[in-house]
C-alpha atoms as a PDB file:
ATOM      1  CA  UNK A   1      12.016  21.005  -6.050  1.00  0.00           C
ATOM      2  CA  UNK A   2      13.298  20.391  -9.657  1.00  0.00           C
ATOM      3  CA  UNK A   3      13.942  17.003 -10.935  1.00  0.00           C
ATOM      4  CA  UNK A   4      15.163  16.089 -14.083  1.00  0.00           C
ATOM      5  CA  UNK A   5      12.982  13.286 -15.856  1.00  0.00           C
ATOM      6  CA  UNK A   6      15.155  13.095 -19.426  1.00  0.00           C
ATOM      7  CA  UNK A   7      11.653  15.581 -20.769  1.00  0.00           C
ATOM      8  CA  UNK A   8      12.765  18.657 -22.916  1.00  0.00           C
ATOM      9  CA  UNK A   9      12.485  20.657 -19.426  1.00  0.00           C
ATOM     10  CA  UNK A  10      12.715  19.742 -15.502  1.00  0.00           C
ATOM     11  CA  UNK A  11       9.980  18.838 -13.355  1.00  0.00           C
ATOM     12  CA  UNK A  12       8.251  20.344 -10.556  1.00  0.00           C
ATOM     13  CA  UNK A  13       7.603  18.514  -7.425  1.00  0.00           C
ATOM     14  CA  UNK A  14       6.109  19.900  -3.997  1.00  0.00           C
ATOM     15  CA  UNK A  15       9.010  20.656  -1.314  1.00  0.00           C
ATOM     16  CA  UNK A  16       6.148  19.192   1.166  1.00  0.00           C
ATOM     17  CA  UNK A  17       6.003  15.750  -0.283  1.00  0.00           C
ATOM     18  CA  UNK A  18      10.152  15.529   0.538  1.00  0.00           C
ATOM     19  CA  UNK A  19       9.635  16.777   3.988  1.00  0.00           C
ATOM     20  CA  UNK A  20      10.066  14.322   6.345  1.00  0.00           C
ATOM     21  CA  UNK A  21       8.866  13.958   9.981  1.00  0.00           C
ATOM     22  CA  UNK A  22      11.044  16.370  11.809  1.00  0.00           C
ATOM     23  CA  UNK A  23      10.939  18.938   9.607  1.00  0.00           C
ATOM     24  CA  UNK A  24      13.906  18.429   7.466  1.00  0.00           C
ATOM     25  CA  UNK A  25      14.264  17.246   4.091  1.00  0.00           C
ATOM     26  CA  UNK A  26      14.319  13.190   2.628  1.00  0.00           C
ATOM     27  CA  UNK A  27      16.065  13.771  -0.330  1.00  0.00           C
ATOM     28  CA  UNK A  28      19.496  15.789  -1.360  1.00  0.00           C
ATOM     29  CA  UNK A  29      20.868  16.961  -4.549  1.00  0.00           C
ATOM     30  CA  UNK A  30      21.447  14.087  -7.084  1.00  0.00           C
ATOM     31  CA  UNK A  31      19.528  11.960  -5.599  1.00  0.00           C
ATOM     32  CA  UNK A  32      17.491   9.411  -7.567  1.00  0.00           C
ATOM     33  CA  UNK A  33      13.730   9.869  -6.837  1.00  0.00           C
ATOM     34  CA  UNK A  34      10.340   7.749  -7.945  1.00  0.00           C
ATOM     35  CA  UNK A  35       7.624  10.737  -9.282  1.00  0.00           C
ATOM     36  CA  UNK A  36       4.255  10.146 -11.543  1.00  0.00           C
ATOM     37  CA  UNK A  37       3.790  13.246 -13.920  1.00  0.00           C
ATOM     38  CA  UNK A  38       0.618  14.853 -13.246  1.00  0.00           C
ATOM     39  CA  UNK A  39       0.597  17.053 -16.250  1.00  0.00           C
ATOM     40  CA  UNK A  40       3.549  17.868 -19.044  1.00  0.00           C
ATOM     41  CA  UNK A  41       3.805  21.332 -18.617  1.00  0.00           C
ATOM     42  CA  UNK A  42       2.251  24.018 -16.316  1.00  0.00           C
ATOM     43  CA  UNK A  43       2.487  28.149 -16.764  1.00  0.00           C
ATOM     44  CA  UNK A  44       6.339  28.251 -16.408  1.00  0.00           C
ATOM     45  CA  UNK A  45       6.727  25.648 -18.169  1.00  0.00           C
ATOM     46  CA  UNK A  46       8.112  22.694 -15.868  1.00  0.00           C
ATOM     47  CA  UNK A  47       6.379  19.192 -16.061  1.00  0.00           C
ATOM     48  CA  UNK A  48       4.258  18.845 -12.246  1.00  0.00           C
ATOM     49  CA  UNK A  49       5.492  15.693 -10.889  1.00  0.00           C
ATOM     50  CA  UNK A  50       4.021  13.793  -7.534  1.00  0.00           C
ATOM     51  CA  UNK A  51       6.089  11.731  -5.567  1.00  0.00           C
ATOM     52  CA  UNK A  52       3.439  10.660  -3.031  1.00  0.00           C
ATOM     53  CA  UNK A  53       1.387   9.794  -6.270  1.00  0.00           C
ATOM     54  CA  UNK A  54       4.570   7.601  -7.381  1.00  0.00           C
ATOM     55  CA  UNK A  55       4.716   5.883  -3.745  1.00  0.00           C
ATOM     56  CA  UNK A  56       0.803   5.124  -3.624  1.00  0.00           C
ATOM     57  CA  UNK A  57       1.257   3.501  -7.185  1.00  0.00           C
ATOM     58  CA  UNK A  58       4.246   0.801  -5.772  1.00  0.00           C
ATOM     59  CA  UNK A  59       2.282   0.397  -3.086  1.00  0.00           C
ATOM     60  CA  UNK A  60      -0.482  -0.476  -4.321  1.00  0.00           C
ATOM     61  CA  UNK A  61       1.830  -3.032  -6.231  1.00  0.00           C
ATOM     62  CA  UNK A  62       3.257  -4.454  -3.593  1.00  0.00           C
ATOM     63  CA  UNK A  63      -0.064  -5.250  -1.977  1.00  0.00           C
ATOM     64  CA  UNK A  64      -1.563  -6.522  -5.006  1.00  0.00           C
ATOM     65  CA  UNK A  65       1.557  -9.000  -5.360  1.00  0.00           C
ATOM     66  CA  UNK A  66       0.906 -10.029  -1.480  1.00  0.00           C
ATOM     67  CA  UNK A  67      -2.817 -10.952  -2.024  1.00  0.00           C
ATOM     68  CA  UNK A  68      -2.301 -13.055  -4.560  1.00  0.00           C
ATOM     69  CA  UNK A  69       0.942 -14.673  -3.447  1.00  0.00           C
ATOM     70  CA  UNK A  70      -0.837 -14.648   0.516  1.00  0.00           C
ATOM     71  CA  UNK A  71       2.111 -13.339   1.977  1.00  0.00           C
ATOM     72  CA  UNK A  72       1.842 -11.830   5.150  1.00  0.00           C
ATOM     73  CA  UNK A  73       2.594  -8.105   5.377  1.00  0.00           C
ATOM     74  CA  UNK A  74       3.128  -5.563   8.046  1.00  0.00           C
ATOM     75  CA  UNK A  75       0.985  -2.430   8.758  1.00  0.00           C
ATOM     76  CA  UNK A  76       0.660   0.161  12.121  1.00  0.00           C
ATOM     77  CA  UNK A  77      -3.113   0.261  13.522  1.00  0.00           C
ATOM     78  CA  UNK A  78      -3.906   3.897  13.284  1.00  0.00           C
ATOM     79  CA  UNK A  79      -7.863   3.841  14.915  1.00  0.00           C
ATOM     80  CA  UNK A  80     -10.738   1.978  16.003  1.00  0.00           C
ATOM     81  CA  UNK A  81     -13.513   2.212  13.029  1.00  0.00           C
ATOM     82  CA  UNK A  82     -16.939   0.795  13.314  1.00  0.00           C
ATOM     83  CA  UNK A  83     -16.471  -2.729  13.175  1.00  0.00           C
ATOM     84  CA  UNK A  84     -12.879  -2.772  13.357  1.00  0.00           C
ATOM     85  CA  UNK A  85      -9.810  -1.056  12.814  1.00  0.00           C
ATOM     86  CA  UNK A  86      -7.900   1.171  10.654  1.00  0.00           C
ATOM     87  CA  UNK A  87      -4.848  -0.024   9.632  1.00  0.00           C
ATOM     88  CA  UNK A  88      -1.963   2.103   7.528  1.00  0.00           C
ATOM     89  CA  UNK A  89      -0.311  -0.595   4.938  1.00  0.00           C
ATOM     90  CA  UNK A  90       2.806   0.916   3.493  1.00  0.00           C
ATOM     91  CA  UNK A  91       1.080   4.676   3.350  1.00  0.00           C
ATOM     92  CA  UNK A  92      -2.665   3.253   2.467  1.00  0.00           C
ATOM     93  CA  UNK A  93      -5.443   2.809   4.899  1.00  0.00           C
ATOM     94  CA  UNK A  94      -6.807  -0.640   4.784  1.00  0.00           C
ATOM     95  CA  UNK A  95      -9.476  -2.364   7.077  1.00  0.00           C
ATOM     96  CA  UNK A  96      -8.818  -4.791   9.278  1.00  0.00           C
ATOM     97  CA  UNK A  97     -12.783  -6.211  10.519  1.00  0.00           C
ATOM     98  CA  UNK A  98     -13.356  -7.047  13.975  1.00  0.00           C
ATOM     99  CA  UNK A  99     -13.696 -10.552  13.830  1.00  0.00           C
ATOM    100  CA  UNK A 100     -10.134 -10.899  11.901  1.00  0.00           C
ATOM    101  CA  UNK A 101      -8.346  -9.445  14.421  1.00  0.00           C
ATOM    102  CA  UNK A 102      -7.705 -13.032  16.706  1.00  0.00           C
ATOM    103  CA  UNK A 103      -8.987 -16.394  16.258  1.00  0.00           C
ATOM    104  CA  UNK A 104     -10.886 -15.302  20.034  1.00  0.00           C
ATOM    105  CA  UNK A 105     -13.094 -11.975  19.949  1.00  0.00           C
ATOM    106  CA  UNK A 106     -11.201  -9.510  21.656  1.00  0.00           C
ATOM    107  CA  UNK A 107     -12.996  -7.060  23.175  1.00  0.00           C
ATOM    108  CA  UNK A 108     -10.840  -3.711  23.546  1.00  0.00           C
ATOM    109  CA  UNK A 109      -9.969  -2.975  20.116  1.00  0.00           C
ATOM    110  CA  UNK A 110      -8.172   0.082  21.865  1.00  0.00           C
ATOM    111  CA  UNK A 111      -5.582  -1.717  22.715  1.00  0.00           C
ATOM    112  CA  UNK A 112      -4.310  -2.386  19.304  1.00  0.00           C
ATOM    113  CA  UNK A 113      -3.471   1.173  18.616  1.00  0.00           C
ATOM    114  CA  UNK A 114      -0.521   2.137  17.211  1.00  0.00           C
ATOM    115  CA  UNK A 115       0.882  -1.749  16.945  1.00  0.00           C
ATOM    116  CA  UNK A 116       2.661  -2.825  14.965  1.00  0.00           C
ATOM    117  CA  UNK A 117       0.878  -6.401  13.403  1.00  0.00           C
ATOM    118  CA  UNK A 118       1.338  -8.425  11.102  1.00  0.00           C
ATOM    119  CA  UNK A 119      -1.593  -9.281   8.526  1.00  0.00           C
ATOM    120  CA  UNK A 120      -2.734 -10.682   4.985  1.00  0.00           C
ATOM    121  CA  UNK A 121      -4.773  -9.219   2.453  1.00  0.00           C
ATOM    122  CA  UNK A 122      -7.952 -11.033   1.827  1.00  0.00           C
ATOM    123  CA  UNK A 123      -9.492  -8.313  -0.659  1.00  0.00           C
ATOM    124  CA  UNK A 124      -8.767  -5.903  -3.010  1.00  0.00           C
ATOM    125  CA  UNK A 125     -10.344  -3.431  -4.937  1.00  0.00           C
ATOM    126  CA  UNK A 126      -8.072  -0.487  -6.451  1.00  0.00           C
ATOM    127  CA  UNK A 127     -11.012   1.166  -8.296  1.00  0.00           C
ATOM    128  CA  UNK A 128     -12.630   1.786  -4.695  1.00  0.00           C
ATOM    129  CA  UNK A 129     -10.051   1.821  -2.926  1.00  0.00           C
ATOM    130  CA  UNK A 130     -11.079  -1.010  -0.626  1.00  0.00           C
ATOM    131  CA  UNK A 131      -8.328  -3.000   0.918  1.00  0.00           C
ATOM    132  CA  UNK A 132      -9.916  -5.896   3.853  1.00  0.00           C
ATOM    133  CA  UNK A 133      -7.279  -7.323   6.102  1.00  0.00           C
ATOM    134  CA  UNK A 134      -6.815 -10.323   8.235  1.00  0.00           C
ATOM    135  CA  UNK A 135      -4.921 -10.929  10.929  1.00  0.00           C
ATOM    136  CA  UNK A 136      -6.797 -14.416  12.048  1.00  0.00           C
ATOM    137  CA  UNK A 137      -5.121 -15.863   8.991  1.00  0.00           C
ATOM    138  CA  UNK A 138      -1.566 -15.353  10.131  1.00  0.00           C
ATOM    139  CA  UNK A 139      -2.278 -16.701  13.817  1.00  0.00           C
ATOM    140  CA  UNK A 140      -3.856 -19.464  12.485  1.00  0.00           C
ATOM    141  CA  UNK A 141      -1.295 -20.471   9.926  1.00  0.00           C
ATOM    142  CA  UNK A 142       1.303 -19.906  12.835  1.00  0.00           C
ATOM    143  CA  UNK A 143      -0.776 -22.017  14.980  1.00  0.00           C
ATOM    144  CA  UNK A 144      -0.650 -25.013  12.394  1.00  0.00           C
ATOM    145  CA  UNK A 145       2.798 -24.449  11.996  1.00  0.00           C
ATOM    146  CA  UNK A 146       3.703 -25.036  15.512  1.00  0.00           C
ATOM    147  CA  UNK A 147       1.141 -28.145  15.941  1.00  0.00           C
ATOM    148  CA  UNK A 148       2.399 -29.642  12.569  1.00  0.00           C
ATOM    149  CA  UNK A 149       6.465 -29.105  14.242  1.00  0.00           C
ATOM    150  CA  UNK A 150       5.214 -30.358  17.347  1.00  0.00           C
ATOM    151  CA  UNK A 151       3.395 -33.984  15.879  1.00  0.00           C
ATOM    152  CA  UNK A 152       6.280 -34.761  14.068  1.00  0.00           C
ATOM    153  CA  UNK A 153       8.889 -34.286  17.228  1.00  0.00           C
ATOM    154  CA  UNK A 154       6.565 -35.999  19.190  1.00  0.00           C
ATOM    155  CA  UNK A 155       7.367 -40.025  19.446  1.00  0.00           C
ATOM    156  CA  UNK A 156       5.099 -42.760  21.252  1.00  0.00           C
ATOM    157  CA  UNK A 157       7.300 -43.043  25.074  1.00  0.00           C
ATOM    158  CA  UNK A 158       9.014 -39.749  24.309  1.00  0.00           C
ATOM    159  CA  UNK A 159       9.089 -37.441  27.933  1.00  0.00           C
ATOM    160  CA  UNK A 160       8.319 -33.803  27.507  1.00  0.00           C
ATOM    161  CA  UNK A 161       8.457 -30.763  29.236  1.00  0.00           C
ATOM    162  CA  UNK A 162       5.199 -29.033  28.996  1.00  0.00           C
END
């Protein structure tokens, strides 16, 4: 695929990295695309661009921004690891330990597979590429949440349906 990047020629990109699930392709003519240059010029002179490079870069952005902000994110368990699970973060595979998966040990990790969950990022290291996730920190915010809502509804005499 060319792509026009405002260089003194086009770039290259991979027809692969615009193919999406079914087959067919993501992207049409004149569409506006995110792509990291690899290199400025190759034998035919085009500029080799990567747009799955360009999409690995903003997300590891994005889950930068939500570990320091502790914003809770949402990922798709992919496998049970040793000691946990494998969990795909917008594209990346993070680690999610087995004692951060519920504020009670669960015991079939199998289960989670290919859920949907909602988690937080408690580390982050881009230079190994070492992202730990929790979801025990959302349940329990949740959980303090609710009990907070609930002590200040509740009144001394008050009936309640429980």
């Amino acid at each position: 695929m060319l792509v026009d990047i405002g260089y003194k020629s086009e770039g290259v990109v991979a027809r692969e990295e615009f193919v999406d699930r079914q087959g067919g392709l993501s992207v049409s003519r004149g569409d506006q695309v995110d792509v990291l240059i690899k290199s400025l010029e190759n034998q035919d002179g085009y500029a080799v661009l990567s747009r799955a490079a360009a999409v690995q870069v903003q997300s590891w952005d994005r889950l930068r921004q939500a570990h320091h902000t502790h914003e809770n994110i949402k990922g798709r368990v992919v496998e049970r690891i040793k000691g946990g699970l494998k969990v795909d973060v917008e594209g990346i595979g993070a680690f999610l330990p087995g004692s951060q998966i519920d504020v009670r040990p669960v015991r079939n990790l199998e289960s989670f597979i290919n859920q949907a969950i909602e988690v937080r990022v408690i580390k982050l290291n881009r230079k190994r590429g070492n992202i730990v996730l929790s979801r025990k920190l959302v349940l329990e915010t949740e959980h303090a949440r609710k009990k907070q809502f609930t002590l200040e509804v509740l009144k001394e005499d008050a009936e309640v349906r429980g």
